[in-house]
Protein backbone atom coordinates (compact mmCIF):
# COMPACT_ATOMS: atom_id res chain seq x y z
CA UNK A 1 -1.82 4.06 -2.43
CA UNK A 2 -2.68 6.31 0.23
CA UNK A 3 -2.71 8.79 2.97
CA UNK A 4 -4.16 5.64 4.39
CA UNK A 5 -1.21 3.78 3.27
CA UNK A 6 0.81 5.59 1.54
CA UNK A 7 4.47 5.00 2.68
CA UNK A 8 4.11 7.45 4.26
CA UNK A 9 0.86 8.24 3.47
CA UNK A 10 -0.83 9.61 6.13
CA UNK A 11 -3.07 9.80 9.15
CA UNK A 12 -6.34 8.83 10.68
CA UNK A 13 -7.04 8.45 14.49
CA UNK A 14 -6.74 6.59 17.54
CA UNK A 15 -3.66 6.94 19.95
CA UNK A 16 -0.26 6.71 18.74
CA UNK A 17 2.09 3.83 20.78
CA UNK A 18 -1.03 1.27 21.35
CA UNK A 19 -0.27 -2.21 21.36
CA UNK A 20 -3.12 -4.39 20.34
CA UNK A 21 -5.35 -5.21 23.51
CA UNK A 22 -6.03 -8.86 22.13
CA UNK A 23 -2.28 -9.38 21.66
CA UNK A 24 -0.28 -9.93 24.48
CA UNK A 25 3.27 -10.20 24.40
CA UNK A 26 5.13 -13.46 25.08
CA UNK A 27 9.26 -14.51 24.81
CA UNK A 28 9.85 -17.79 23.68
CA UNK A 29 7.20 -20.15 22.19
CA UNK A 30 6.36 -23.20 20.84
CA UNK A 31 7.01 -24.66 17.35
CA UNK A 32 10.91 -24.14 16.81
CA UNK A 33 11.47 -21.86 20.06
CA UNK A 34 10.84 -18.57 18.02
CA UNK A 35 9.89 -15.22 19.59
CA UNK A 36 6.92 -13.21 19.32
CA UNK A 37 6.15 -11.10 16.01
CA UNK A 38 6.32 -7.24 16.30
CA UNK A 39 3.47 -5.69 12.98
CA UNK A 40 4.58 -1.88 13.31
CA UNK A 41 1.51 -0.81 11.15
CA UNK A 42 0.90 2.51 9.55
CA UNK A 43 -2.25 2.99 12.08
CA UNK A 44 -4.43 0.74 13.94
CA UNK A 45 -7.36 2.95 12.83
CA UNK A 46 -6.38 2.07 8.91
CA UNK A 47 -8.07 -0.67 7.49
CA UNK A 48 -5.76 -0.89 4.98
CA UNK A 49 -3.10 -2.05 8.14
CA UNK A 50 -5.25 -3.87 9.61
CA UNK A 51 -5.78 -6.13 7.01
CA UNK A 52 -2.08 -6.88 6.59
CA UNK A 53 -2.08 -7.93 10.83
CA UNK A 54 -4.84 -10.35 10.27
CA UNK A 55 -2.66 -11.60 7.49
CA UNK A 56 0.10 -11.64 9.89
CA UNK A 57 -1.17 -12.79 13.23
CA UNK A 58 -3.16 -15.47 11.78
CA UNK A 59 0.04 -16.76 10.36
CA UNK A 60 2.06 -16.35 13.40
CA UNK A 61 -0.95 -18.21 15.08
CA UNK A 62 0.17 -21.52 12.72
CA UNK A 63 3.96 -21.09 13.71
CA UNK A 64 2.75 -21.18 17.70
CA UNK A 65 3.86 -17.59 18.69
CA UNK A 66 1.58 -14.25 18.96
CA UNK A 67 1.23 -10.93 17.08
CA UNK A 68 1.66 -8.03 18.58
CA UNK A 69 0.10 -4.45 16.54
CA UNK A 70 2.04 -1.47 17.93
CA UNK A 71 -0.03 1.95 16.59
CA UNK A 72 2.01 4.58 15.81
CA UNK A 73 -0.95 6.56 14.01
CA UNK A 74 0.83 7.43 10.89
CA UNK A 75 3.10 8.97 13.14
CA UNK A 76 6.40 8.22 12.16
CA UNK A 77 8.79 9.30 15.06
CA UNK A 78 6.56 7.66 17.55
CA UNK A 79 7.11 4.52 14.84
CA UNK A 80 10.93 4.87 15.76
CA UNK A 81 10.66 4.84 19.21
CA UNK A 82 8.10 1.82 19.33
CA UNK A 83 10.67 0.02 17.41
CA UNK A 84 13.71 1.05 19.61
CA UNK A 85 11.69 -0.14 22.31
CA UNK A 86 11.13 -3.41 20.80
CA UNK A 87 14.10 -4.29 20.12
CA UNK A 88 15.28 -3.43 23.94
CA UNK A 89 12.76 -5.66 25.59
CA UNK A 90 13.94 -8.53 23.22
CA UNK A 91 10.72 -10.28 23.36
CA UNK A 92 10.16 -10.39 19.15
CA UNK A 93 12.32 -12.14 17.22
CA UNK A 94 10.37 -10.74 13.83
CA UNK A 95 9.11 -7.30 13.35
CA UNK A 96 6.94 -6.60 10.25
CA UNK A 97 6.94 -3.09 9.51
CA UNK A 98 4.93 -0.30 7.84
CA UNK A 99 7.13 2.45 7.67
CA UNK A 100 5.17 5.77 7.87
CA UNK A 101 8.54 7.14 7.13
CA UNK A 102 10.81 4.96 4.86
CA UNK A 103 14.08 6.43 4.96
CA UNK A 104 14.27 8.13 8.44
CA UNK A 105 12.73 4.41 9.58
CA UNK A 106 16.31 3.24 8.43
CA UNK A 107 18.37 3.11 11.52
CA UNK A 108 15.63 1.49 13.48
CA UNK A 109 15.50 -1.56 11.06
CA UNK A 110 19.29 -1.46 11.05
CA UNK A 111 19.74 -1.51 14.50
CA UNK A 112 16.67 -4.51 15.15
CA UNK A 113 18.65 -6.84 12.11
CA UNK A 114 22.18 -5.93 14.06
CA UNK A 115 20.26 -7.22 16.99
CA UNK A 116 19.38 -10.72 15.31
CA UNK A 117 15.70 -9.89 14.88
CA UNK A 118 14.70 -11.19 11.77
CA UNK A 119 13.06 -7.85 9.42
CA UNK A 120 10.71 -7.91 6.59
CA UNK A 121 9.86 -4.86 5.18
CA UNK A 122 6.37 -4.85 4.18
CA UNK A 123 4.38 -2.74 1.72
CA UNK A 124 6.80 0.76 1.54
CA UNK A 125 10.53 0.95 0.95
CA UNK A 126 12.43 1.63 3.90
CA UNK A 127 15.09 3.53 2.73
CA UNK A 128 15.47 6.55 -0.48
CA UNK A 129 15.40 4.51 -3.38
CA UNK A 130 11.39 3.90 -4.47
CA UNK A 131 12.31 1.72 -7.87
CA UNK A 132 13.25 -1.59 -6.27
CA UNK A 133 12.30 -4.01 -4.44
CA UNK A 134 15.24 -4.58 -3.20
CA UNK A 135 16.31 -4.43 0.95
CA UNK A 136 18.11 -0.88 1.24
CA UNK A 137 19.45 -2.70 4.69
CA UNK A 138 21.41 -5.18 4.61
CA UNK A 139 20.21 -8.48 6.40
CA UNK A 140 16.82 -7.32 6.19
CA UNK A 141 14.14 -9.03 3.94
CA UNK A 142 11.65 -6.92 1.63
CA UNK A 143 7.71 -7.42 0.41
CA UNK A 144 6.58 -4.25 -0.84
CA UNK A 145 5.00 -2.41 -3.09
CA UNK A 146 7.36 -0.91 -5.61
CA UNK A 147 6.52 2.78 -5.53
CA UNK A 148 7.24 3.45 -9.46
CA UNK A 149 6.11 0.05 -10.48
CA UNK A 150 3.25 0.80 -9.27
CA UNK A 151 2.49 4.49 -11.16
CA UNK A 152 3.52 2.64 -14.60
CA UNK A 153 0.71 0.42 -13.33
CA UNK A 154 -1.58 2.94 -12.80
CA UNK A 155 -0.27 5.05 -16.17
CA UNK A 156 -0.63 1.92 -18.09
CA UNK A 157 -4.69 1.50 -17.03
CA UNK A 158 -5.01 4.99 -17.92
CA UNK A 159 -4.04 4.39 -21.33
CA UNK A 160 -6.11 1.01 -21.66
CA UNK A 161 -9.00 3.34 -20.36
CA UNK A 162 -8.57 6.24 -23.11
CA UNK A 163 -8.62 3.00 -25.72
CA UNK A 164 -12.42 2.86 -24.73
CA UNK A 165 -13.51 6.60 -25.46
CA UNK A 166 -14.04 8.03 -28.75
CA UNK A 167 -12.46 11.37 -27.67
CA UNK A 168 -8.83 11.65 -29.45
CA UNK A 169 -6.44 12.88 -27.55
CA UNK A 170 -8.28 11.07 -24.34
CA UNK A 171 -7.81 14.00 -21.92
CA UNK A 172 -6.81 12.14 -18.51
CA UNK A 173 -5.89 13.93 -14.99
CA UNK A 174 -4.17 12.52 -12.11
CA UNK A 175 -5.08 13.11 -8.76
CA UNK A 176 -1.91 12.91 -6.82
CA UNK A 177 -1.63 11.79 -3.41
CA UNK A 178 0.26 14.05 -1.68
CA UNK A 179 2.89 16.47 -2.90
CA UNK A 180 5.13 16.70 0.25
CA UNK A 181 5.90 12.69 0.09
CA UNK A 182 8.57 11.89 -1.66
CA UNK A 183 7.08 8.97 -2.63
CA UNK A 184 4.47 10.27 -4.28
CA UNK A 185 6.14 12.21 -5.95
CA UNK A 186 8.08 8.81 -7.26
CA UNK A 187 4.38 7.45 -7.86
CA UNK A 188 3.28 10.55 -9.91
CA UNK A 189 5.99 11.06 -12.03
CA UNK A 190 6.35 7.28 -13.43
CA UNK A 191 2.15 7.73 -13.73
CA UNK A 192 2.62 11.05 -16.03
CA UNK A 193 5.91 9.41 -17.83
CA UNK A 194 3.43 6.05 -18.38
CA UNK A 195 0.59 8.21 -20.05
CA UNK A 196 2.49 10.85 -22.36
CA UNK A 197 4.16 7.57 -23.79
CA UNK A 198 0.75 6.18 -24.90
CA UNK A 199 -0.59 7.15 -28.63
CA UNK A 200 -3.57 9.37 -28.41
CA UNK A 201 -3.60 10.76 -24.82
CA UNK A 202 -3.29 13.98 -23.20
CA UNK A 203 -2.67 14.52 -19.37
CA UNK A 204 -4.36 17.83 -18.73
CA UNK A 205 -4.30 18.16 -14.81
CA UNK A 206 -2.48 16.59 -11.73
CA UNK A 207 -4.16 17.75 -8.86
CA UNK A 208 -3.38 16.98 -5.05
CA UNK A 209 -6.43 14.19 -4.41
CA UNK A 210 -5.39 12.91 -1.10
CA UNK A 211 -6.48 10.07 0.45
CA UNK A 212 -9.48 10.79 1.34
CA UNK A 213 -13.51 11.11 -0.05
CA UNK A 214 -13.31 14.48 0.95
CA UNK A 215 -10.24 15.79 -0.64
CA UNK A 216 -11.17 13.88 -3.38
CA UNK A 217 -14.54 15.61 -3.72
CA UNK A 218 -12.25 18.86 -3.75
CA UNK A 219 -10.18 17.70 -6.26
CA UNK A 220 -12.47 16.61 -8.44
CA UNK A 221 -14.46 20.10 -8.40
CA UNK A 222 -11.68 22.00 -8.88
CA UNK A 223 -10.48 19.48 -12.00
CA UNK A 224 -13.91 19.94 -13.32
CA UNK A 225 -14.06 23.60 -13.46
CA UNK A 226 -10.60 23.70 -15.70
CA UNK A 227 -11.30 20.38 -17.38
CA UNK A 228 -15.13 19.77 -17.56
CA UNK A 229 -14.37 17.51 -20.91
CA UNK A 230 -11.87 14.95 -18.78
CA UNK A 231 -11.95 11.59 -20.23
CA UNK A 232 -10.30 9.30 -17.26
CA UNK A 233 -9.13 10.21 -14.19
CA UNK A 234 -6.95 8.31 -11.90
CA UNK A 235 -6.67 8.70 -8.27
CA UNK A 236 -6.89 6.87 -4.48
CA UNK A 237 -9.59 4.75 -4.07
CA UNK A 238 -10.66 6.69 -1.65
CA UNK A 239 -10.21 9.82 -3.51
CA UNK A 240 -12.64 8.47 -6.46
CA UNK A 241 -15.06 7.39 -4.09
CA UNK A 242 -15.47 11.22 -3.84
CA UNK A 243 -14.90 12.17 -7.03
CA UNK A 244 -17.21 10.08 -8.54
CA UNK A 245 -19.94 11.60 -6.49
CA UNK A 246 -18.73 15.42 -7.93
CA UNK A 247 -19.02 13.77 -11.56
CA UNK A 248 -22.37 12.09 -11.85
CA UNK A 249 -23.91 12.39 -14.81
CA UNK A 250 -20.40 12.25 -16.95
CA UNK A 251 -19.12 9.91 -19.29
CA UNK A 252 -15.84 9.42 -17.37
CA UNK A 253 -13.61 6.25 -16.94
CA UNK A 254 -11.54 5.61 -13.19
CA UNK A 255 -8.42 4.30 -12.30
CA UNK A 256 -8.54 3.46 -8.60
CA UNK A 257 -5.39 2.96 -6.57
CA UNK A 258 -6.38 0.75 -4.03
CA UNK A 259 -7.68 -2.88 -3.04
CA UNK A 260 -10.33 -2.90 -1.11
CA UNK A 261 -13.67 -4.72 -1.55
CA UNK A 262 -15.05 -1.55 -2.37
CA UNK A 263 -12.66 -0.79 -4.84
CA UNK A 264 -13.02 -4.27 -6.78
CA UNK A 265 -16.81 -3.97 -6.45
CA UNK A 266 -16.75 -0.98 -8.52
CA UNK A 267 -14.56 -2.09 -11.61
CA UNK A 268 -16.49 -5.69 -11.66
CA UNK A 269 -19.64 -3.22 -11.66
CA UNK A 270 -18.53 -1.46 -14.07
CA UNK A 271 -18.09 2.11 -12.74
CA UNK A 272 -14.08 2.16 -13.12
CA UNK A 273 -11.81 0.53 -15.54
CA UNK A 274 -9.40 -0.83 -13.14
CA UNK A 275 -7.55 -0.61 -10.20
CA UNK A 276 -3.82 -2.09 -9.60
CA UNK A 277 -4.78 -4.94 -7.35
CA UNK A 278 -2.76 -6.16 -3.97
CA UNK A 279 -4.15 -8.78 -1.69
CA UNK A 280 -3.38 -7.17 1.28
CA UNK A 281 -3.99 -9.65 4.04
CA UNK A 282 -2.31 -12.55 1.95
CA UNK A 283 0.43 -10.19 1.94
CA UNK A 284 0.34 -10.05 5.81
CA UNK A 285 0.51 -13.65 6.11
CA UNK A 286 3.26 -13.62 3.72
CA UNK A 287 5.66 -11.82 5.38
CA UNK A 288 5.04 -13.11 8.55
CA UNK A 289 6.17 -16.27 7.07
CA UNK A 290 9.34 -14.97 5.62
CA UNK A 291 9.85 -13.37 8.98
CA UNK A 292 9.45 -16.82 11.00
CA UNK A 293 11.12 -19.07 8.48
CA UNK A 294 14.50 -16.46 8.55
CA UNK A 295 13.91 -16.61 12.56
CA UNK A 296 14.33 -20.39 12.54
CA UNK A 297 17.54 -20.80 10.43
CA UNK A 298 15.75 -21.07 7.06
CA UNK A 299 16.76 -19.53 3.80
CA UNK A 300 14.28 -17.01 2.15
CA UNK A 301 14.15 -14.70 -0.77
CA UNK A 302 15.85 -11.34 -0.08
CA UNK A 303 12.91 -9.29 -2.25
CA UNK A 304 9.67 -10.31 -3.05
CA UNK A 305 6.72 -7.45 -4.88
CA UNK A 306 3.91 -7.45 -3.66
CA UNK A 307 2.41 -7.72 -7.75
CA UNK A 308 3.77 -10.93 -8.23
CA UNK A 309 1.54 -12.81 -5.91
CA UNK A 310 -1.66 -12.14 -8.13
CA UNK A 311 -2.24 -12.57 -11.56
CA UNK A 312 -1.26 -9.85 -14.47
CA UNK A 313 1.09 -8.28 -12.15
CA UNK A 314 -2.36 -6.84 -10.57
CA UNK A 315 -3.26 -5.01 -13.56
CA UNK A 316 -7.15 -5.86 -12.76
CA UNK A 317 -10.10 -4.11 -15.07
CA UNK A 318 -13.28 -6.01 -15.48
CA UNK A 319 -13.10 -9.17 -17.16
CA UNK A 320 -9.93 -10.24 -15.23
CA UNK A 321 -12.02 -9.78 -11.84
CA UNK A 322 -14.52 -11.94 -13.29
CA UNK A 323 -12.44 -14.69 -14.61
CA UNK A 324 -10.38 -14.50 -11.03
CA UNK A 325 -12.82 -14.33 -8.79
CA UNK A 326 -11.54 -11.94 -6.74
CA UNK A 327 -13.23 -9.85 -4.35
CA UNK A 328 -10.81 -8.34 -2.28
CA UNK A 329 -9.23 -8.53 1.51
CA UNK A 330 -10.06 -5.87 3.51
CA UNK A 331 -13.02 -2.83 3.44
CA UNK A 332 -12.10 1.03 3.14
C-alpha cells in the first residue's frame, strides 16, 4: 500500500522527531491508572497515518489518557531513536507503531515490551517474515496488514477484472511499489503468483509505480508504449490516480491498492473494479484498545489482520461498496 504507507513505504514532508502540538504528554491518568499512548506513525504529513492517530487518540480519549504522534517522516532511524527515547522517559505505557522499517524496528519494540510497555504492532510487520500475522517479538501484540495476503488480494481482483473483458488472454500489468523494499517485493511476487494461476490471463509488465500520481503517470506512459493493448492494471491508489489520467480514452479496468475516500469513490463510480479495502482509522482505534486493555492486566489476542474487520476479507469491487455502505476513513 504505499510509499505513503508502505511498511516501509516511503516519504513525504514535514520535520522528522515532531510530537503532535495538540498532544501533550502526561504519566499516569485516570480510568485504571494507565500511561499515556505513544502512535509512532509512518509521517505526520501522511494521511494515510493520520487517519490511524485519530483512530487511536480518540480511543485513548475514552480510556482517560492522551495520544501522543511522534513524526519520524518515513524516516526510519529517526523512528528508532524516538522510540528509545520513549521508552526512557517512561511516560507511555502503550506505543502503537508504524514501522517505516520492520525488521531493523525490531530491537526497539523488544526493548519497550522488556520494559513493560504494552506493544501493538500496527499496519506493517515488524520483523523479516511478511506472511503472518503473527508478533515476530515476543510479548508484543500484532494488527497489520499481511504483506502477501494482501498481493493474493490484489492478484485475485485482477483476475475477477479480466472476467469482465472480452480480450482472451486479459493482458494485466502491475505497477509495483517500490523495488528496493523488501516488502514489496513480498507484495509483488504473491500479486504475479495470484494472476498466472487464473485461467485466461497474461501478466505482460511489472513496472516500478510508486506511490505517487506522478510516478504513476510515468509508469503508466512507459507501460503504454510496450503494452498499448493492456486490459487491467493494478497499482497504488495513488499511482492510478495518475495513471488513469495517461489512459483516458481506453477501455481499461483498475485495481487500486489503497482505502481512501477517493479510492472507494472511484470503484462505486465505476472507474476501477476494486480496491482491497482497510478501514484505517477503525484500525487506529483498534489497536489502541488492544494496547490499553494489555496495559491494564487484560487478556487480548496475540494477532489480529487488519482484513478481518470488514466484510469479504476487503475484497471490495462495486456492488459490495454499495450493499456496505462504505465510504472510506481518511482522504489521499
Amino acid at each position: 500500500m504505499k510509499r505513503q504507507l508502505a511498511v516501509a513505504a516511503a516519504g513525504l514532508l514535514l520535520l522528522a522527531g515532531c510530537a503532535d502540538p495538540d498532544d501533550d504528554g502526561g504519566s499516569a491518568k485516570p480510568g485504571g491508572g494507565a500511561k499515556d499512548v505513544a502512535f509512532f506513525g509512518f509521517a505526520k504529513a501522511n494521511s494515510f497515518s493520520q487517519a490511524t492517530f485519530e483512530g487511536v487518540k480518540e480511543q485513548a480519549g475514552k480510556a482517560g489518557v492522551k495520544a501522543e504522534f511522534f513524526d519520524a517522516n518515513f524516516d526510519a532511524q529517526a523512528q528508532i531513536r524516538q522510540m528509545q527515547d520513549a521508552i526512557t522517559s517512561k511516560r507511555f505505557g502503550v506505543f502503537v507503531v508504524q514501522a517505516n522499517d520492520g525488521t531493523a524496528s525490531v530491537p526497539a519494540v523488544r526493548k519497550a515490551v522488556q520494559s513493560g510497555i504494552a506493544v501493538v504492532v500496527q499496519f506493517t510487520p515488524v520483523g523479516p517474515r511478511y506472511g503472518t500475522a503473527d508478533p515476530q517479538v515476543p510479548g508484543a501484540i500484532s494488527l497489520v496488514d499481511v504483506p502477501v495476503r494482501n498481493g493474493e488480494r490484489l492478484g485475485r481482483l485482477g483476475a475477477g477484472a479480466c472476467r469482465t473483458v472480452k480480450a482472451k488472454p486479459c493482458e494485466v500489468a502491475y505497477l509495483e511499489g517500490l523495488k528496493a523494499l523488501p516488502l514489496d517485493n513480498a507484495r509483488t511476487e504473491a500479486v504475479v503468483k495470484t494472476l498466472k494461476s487464473a485461467p485466461d490471463v497474461k501478466v505482460v509488465a511489472q513496472i516500478e509505480g510508486g506511490y505517487t500520481r506522478d510516478s504513476g503517470r510515468k509508469a503508466m506512459q512507459d507501460l503504454l508504449q510496450a503494452h498499448p493493448g493492456v486490459d487491467v492494471v493494478i497499482g497504488s491508489s495513488q499511482a492510478l490516480f495518475g495513471a488513469e489520467g495517461v489512459a483516458k480514452g481506453k477501455d481499461i479496468r483498475y485495481v487500486g491498492n489503497g482505502a481512501s475516500r477517493q479510492a472507494v469513490a472511484a470503484v462505486r463510480e465505476g472507474r476501477w473494479y476494486g480496491i482491497p479495502y482497510l478501514p484505517i482509522r477503525t484500525a487506529g482505534a483498534k489497536a489502541a484498545e488492544l494496547g490499553l486493555t494489555k496495559a491494564r492486566g487484560g487478556t487480548v489476542p496475540a494477532a489480529t489482520d487488519m482484513s478481518t474487520l470488514v466484510p469479504n476479507g476487503g475484497e471490495l469491487t462495486k456492488d459490495l461498496i454499495a450493499s456496505s455502505g462504505i465510504t472510506g476513513e481518511y482522504d489521499e
